[in-house]
Protein backbone atom coordinates (compact mmCIF):
# COMPACT_ATOMS: atom_id res chain seq x y z
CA UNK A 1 119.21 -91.46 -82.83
CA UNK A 2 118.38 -95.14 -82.64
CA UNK A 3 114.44 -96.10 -82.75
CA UNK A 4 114.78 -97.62 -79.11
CA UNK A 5 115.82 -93.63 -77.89
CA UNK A 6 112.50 -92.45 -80.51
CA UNK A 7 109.78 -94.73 -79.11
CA UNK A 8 111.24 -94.36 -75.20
CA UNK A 9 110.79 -90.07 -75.52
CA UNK A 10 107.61 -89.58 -74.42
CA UNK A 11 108.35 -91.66 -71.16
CA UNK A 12 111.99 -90.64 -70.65
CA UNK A 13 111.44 -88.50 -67.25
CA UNK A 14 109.53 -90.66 -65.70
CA UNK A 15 110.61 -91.43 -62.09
CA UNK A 16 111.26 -95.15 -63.04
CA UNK A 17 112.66 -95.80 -59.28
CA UNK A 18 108.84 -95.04 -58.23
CA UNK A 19 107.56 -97.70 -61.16
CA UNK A 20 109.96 -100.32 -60.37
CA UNK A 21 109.08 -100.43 -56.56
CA UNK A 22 105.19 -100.31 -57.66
CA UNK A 23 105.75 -103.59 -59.88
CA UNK A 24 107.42 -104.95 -57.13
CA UNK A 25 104.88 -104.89 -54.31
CA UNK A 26 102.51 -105.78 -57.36
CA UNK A 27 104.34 -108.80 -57.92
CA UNK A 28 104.73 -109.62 -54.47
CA UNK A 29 101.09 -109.42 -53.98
CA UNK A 30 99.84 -111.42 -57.06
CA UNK A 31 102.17 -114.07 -55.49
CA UNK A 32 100.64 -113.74 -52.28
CA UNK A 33 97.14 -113.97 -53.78
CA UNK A 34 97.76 -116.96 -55.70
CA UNK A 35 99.20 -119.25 -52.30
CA UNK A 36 96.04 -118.18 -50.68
CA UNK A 37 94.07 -119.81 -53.66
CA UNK A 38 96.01 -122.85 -53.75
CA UNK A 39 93.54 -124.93 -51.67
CA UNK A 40 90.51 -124.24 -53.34
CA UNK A 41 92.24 -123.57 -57.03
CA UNK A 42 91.12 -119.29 -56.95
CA UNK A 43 91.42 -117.74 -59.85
CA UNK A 44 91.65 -114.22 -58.09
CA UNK A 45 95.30 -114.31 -58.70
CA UNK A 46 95.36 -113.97 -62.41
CA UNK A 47 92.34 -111.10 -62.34
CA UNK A 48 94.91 -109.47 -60.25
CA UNK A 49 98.01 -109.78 -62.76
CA UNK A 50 95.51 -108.76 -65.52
CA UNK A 51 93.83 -105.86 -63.66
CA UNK A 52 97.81 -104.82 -63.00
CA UNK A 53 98.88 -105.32 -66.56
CA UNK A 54 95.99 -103.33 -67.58
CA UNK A 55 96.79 -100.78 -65.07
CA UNK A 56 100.13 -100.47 -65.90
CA UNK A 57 99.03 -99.73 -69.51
CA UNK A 58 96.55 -96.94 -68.20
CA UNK A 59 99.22 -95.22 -66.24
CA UNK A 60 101.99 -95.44 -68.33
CA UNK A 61 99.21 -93.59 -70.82
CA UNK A 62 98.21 -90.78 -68.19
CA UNK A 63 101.99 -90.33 -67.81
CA UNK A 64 102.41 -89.21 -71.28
CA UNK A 65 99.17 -86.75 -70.99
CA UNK A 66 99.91 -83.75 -69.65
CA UNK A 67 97.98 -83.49 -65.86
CA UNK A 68 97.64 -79.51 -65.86
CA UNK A 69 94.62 -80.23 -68.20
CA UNK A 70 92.77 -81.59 -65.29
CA UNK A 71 92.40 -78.62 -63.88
CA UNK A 72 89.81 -77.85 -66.76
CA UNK A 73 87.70 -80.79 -65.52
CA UNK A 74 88.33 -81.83 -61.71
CA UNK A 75 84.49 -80.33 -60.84
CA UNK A 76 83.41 -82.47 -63.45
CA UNK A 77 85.51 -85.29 -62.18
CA UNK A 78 83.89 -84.32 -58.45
CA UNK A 79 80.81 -84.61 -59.68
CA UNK A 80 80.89 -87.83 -61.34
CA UNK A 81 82.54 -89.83 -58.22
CA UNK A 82 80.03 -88.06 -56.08
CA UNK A 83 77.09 -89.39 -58.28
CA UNK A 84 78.51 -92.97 -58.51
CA UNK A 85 78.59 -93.00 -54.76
CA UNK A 86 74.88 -92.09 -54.56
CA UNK A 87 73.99 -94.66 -57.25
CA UNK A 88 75.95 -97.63 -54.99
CA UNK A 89 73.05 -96.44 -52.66
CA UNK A 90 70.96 -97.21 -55.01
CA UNK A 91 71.56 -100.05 -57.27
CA UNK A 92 74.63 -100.98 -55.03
CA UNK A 93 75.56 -105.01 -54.31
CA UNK A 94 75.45 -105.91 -50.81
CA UNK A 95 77.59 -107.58 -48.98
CA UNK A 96 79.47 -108.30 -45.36
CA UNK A 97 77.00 -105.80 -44.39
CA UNK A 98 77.61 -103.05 -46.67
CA UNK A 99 76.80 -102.01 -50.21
CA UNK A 100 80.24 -101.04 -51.89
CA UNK A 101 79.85 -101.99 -55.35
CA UNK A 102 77.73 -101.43 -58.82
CA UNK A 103 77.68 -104.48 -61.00
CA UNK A 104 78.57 -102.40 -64.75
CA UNK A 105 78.95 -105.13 -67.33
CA UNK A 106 79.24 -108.24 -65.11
CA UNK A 107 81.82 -106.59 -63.49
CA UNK A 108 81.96 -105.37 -60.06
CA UNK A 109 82.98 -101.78 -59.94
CA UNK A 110 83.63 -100.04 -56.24
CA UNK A 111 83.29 -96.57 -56.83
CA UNK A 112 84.69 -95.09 -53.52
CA UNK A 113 88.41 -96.33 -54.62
CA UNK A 114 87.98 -94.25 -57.67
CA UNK A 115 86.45 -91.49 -55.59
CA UNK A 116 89.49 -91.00 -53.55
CA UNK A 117 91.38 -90.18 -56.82
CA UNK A 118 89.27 -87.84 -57.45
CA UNK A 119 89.18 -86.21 -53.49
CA UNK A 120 92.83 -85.44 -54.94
CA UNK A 121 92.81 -84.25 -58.10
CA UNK A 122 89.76 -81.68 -57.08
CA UNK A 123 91.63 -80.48 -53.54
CA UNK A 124 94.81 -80.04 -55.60
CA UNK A 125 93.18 -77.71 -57.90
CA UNK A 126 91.20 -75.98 -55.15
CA UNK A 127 94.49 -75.78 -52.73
CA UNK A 128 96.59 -74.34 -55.51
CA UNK A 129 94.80 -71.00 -55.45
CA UNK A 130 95.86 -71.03 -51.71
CA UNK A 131 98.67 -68.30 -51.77
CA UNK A 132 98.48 -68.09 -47.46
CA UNK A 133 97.80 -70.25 -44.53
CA UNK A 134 93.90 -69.15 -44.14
CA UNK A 135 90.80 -70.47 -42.49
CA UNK A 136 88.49 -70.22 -45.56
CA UNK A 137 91.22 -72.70 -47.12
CA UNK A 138 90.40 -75.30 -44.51
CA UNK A 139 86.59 -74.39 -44.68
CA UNK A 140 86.90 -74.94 -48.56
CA UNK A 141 88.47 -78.57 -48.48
CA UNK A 142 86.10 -79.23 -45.84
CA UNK A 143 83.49 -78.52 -48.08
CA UNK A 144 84.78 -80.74 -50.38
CA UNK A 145 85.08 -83.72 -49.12
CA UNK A 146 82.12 -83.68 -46.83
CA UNK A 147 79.69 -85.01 -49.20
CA UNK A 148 81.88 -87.96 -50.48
CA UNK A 149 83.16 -89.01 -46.87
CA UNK A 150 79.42 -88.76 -45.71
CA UNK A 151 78.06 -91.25 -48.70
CA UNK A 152 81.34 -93.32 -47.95
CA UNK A 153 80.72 -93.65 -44.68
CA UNK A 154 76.66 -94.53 -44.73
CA UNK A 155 77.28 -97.78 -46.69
CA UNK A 156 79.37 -98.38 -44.23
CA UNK A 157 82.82 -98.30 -45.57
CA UNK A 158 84.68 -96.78 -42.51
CA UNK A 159 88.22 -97.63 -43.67
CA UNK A 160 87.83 -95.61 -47.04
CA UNK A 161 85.98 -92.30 -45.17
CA UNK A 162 89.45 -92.74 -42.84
CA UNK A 163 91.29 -92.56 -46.17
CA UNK A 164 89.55 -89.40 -46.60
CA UNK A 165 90.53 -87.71 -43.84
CA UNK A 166 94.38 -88.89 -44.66
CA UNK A 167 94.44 -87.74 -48.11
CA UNK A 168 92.92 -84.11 -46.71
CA UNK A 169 94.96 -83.39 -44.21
CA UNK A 170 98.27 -84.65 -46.07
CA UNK A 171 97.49 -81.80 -48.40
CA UNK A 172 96.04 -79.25 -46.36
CA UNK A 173 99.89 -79.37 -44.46
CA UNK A 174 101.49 -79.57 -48.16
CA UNK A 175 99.23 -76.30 -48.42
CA UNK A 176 100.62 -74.45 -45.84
CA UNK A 177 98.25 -74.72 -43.08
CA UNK A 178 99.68 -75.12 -39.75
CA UNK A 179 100.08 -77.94 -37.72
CA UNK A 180 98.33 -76.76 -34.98
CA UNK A 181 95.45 -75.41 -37.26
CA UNK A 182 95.73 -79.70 -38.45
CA UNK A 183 95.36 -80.85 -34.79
CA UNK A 184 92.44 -78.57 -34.23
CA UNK A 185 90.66 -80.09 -37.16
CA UNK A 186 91.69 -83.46 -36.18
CA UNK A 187 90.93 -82.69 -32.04
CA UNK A 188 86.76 -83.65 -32.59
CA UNK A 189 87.66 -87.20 -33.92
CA UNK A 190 89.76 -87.70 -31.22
CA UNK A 191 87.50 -85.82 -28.72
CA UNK A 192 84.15 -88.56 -29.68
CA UNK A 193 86.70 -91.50 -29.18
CA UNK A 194 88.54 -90.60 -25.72
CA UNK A 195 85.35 -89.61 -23.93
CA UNK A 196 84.40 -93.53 -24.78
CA UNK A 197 87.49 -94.86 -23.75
CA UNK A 198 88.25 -92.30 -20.38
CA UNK A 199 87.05 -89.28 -19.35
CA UNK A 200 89.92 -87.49 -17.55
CA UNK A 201 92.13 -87.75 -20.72
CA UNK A 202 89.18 -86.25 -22.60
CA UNK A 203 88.81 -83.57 -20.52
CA UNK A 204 92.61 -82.57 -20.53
CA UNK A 205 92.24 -83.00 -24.31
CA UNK A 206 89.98 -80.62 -24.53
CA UNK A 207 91.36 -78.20 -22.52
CA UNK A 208 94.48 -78.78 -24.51
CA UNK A 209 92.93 -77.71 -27.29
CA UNK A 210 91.27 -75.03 -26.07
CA UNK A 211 94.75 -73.42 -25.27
CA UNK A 212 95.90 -74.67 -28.50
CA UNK A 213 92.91 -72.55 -30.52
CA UNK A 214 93.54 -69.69 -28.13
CA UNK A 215 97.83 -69.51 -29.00
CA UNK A 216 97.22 -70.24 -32.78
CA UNK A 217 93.83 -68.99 -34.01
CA UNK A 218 93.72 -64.92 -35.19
CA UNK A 219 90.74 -64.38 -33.35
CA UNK A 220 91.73 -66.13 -29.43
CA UNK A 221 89.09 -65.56 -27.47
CA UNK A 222 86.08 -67.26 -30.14
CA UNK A 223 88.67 -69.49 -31.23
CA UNK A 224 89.15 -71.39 -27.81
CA UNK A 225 85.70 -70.58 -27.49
CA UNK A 226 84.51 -72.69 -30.67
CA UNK A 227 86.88 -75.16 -30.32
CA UNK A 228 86.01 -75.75 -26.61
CA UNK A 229 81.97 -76.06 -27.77
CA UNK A 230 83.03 -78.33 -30.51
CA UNK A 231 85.19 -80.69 -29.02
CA UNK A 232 82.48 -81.17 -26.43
CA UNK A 233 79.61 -81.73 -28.75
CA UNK A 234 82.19 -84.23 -30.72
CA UNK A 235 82.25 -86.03 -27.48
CA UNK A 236 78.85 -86.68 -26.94
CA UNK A 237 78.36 -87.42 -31.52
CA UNK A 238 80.76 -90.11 -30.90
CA UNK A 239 78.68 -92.17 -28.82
CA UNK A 240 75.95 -91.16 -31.02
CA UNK A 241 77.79 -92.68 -33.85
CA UNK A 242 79.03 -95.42 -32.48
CA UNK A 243 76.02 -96.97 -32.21
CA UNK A 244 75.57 -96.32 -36.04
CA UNK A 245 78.55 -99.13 -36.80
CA UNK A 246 77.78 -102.22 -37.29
CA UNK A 247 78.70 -105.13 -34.94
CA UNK A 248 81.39 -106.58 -36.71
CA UNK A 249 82.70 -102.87 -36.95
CA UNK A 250 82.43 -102.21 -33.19
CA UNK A 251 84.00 -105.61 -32.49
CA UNK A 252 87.26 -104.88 -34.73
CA UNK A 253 87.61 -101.59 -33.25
CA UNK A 254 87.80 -102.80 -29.68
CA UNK A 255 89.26 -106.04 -29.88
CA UNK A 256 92.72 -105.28 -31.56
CA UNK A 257 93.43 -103.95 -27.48
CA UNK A 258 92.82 -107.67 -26.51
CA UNK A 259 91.82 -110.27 -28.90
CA UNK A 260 92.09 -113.24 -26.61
CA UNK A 261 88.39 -111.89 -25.19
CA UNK A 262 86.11 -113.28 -28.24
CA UNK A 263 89.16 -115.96 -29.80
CA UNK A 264 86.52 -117.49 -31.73
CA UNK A 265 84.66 -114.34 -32.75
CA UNK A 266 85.80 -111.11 -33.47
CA UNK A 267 89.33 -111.87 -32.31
CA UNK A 268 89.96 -114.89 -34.72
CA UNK A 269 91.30 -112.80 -37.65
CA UNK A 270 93.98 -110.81 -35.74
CA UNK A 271 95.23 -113.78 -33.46
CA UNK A 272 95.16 -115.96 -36.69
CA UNK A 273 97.51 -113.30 -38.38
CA UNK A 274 99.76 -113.15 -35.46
CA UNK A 275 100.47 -116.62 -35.16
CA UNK A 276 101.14 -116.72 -38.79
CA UNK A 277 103.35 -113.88 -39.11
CA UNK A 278 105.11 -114.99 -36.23
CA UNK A 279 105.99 -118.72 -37.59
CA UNK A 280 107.44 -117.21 -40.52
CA UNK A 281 110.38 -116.65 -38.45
CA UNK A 282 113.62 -114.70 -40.33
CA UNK A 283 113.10 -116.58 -43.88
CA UNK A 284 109.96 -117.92 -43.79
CA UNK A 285 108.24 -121.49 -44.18
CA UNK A 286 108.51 -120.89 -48.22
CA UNK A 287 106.25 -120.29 -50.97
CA UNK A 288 102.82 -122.09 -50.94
CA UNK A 289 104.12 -123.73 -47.67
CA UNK A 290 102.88 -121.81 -44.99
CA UNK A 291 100.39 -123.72 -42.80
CA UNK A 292 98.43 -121.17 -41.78
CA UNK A 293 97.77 -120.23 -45.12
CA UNK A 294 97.34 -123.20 -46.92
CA UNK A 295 94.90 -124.66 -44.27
CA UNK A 296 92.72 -121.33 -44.60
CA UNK A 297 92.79 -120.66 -40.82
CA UNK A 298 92.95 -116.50 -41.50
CA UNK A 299 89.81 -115.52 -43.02
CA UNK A 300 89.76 -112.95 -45.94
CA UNK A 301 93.51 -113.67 -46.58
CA UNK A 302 93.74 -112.77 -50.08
CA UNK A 303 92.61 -108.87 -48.79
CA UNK A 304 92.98 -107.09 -45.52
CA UNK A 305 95.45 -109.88 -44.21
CA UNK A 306 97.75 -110.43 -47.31
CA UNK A 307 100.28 -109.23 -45.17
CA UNK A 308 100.14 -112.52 -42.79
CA UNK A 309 100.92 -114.29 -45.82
CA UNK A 310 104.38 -112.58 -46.85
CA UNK A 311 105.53 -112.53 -43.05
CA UNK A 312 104.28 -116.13 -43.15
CA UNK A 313 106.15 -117.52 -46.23
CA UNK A 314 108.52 -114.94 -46.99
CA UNK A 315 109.61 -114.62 -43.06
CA UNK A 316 110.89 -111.43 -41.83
CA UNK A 317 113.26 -110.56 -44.96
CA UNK A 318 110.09 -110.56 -47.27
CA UNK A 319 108.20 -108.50 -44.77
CA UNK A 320 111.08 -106.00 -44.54
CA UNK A 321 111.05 -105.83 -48.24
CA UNK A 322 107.67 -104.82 -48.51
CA UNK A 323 108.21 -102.29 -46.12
CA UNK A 324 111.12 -100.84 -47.50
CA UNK A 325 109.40 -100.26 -50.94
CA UNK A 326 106.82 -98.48 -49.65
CA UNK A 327 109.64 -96.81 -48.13
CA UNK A 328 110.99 -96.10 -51.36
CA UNK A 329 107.54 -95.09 -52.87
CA UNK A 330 107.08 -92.66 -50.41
CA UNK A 331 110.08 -90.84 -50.96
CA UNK A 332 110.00 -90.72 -54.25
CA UNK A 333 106.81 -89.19 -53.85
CA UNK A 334 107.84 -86.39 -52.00
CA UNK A 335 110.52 -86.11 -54.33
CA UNK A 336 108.31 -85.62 -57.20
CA UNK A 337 105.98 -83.03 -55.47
CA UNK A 338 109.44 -80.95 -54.07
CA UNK A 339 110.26 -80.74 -57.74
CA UNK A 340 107.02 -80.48 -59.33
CA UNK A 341 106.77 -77.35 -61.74
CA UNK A 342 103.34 -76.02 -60.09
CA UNK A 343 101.62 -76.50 -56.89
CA UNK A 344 98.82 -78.52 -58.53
CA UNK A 345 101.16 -81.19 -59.85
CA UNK A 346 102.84 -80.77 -56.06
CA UNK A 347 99.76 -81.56 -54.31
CA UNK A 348 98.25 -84.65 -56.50
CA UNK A 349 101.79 -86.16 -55.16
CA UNK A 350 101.23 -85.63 -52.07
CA UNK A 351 97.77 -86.30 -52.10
CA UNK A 352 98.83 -90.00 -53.25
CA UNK A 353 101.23 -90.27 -50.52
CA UNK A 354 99.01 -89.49 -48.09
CA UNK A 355 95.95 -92.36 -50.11
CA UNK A 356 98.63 -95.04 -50.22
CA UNK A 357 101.20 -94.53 -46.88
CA UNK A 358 97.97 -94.26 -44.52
CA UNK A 359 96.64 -97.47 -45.83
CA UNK A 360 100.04 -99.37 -45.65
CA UNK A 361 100.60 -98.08 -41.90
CA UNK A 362 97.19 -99.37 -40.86
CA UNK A 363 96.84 -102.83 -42.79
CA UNK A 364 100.02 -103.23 -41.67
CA UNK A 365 99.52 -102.25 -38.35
CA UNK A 366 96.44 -104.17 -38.17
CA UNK A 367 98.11 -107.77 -38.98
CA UNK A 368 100.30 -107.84 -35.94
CA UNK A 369 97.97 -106.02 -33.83
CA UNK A 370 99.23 -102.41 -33.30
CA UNK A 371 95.90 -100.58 -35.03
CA UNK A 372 92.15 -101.50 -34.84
CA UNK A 373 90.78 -104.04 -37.73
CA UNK A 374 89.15 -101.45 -40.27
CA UNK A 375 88.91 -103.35 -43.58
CA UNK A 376 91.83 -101.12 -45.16
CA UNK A 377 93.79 -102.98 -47.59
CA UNK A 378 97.11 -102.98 -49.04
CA UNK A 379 97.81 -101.01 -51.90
CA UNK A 380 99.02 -103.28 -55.03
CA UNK A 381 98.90 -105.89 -52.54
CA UNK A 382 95.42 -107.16 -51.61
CA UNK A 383 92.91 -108.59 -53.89
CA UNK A 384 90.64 -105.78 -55.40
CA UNK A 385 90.42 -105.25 -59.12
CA UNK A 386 88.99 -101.61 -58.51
CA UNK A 387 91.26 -100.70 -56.00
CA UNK A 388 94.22 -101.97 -58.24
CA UNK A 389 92.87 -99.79 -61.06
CA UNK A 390 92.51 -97.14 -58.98
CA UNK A 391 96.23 -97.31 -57.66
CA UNK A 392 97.51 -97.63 -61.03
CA UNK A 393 95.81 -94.47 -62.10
CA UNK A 394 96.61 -92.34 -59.38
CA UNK A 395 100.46 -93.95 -60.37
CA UNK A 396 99.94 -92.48 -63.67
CA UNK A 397 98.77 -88.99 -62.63
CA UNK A 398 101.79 -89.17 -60.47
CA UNK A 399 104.53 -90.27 -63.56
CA UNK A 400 102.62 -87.52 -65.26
CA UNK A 401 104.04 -84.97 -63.01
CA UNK A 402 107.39 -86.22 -62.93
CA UNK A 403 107.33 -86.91 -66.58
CA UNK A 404 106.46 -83.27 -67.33
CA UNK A 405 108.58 -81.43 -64.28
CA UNK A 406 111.20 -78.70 -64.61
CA UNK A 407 114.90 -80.87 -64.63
CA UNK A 408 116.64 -81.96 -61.77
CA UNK A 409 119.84 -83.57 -60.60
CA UNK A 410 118.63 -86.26 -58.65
């Protein structure tokens, strides 16, 4: 046996197709970062490389340690993200509005992207024990990640208490629990924001799912009943909470429907991103050449709009190619949890599926105008040392269970 074959052992299940198309949208993003930064000589491009290089070292680590062991500690784990979110309220740094981040060391930390690791690794150890589709399931994960979505969302951070919501429900359906159990949970969101937009659809959505609680739910008659008195109360909480948001929130979530109504104001960024995307044309205006770009005319570029810079200077091929790998990291995520040797390992897979594919959909979605403007950004793309650090751990715990799952022949 050589020493090559000796040193390579401890890695040598790992799902190196997953890896591969993680260091590719990495480098695709660093390269991204570092044409927005051209005109004013940012050095956010290199804290990005590092921050992946040392993230890449961290998971390749955790991918080597064997995950079941977190089962030992994911309350503890809870606990900790949970009290990091109260001290942001605290001794938090403000800014755009919000206070996101504690300064530890002259470094800016953001606590919520680590807190959405642990949402995951505490649900997957609480779902495990789930041996049947069963309401105090649902009750328990709602219990769970009510307190962190509730400190998330009071900073304001709206996009990460969204990612919430994703990563619970992704699992809850890994779990067993039925889709139209999923829709019922989901039906009070979407009951506070159709009475806004037009009351007849909200009232044939909640009669909907009325009928919906009363085919599905093992008790009809107080199941249609409860889910007819919550949908309405949800109604009149969204208007409630709506006027909790702040302005430049309430402006992105109306004006992706017609940005041309405040071009100047809360309609800049999208039609900024459109136009840019949209001159990239099939091949794109080249590296560092995009105009858009290089003149600075999209605000906060290097983060929730990296996007406009690849369809920009990469065209449509290198906007394509993005997609496709997070094509290819999502189904080599669900590949991992279908041959995961327990349902914890199963469900951490899944839970990062659902953390990274519902942010890509909606930054995506966002830059060419096809989902509201919610400060979500793109995993391994945008600028964000905490939220690369984050990704790169919740790659590890992901290698881990590949690295460490039964053999297969794929």
């Amino acid at each position: 046996m050589t020493y090559r074959s000796v040193w390579w052992r401890p890695w040598q299940d790992m799902d190196l197709t997953l890896l591969g198309a993680v260091l590719g949208l990495t480098a695709i993003g660093v390269t991204a970062i570092f044409s927005t930064g051209l005109t004013n000589h940012s050095s956010d491009w290199w804290q990005q490389a590092l921050i992946g290089l040392l993230g890449l070292g961290v998971a390749l680590l955790l991918a080597r340690w064997p995950y079941e062991s977190l089962r030992r500690w994911h309350w503890g784990i809870y606990a900790l993200a949970n009290a990091l979110l109260v001290a942001v309220m605290i001794v938090g740094t403000s800014a755009l509005g919000a206070e996101r981040w504690i300064s530890i060391g002259g470094f800016h930390v953001q606590p919520s992207e680590f807190a959405k690791v642990a949402l995951i690794v505490t649900l997957a150890a609480l779902l495990e024990k789930s041996r049947a589709p069963a309401l105090w399931t649902i009750l328990q994960a709602a219990i769970v990640v009510t307190p962190p979505w509730v400190l998330v969302f009071i900073q304001p951070n709206l996009g990460t208490a969204l990612i919430f919501v994703a990563i619970t429900l992704g699992m809850l359906y890994w779990a067993s629990i039925p889709l139209t159990w999923i829709a019922l949970l989901l039906s009070p969101l979407v009951s506070a924001i159709l009475l806004s937009l037009s009351l007849p659809v909200w009232g044939v959505w909640v009669a909907l799912m009325t009928g919906v609680a009363w085919w599905s739910l093992p008790w009809p008659r107080w199941g249609a009943l409860t889910a007819l008195v919550v949908n309405l109360t949800a109604g009149r909480l969204g208007q409630f909470f709506w006027g909790l948001l702040k302005d430049y929130q309430r402006d992105r979530l109306i004006l992706f429907l017609d940005p041309d109504k405040d071009p100047l104001g809360g309609g800049y960024h999208l039609i900024q991103s459109r136009i840019a995307i949209g001159s990239g044309g099939l091949w794109g205006q080249g590296l560092f050449q995009g105009t858009q770009t290089q003149l600075s005319f999209i605000p906060e570029q290097n983060t929730d709009f990296i996007f406009s810079v690849v369809g920009e200077e990469m065209g449509f091929v290198g906007a394509m190619l993005v997609v496709f790998l997070f094509w290819l990291v999502a189904l080599r995520l669900v590949l991992i949890a279908r041959s995961a040797r327990d349902g914890f390992g199963s469900l951490i897979a899944i839970g990062v599926l659902g953390m990274w594919m519902f942010q890509a959909v909606i930054n995506i979605g966002m830059t060419v105008g096809l989902a509201p403007i919610t400060g979500i950004p793109l995993p391994f793309l945008s600028y964000g040392r905490s939220a690369m650090l984050a990704n790169f751990i919740a790659l590890g715990l992901v290698q881990s269970v590949a690295n460490h799952r039964r053999k297969s022949l794929y």
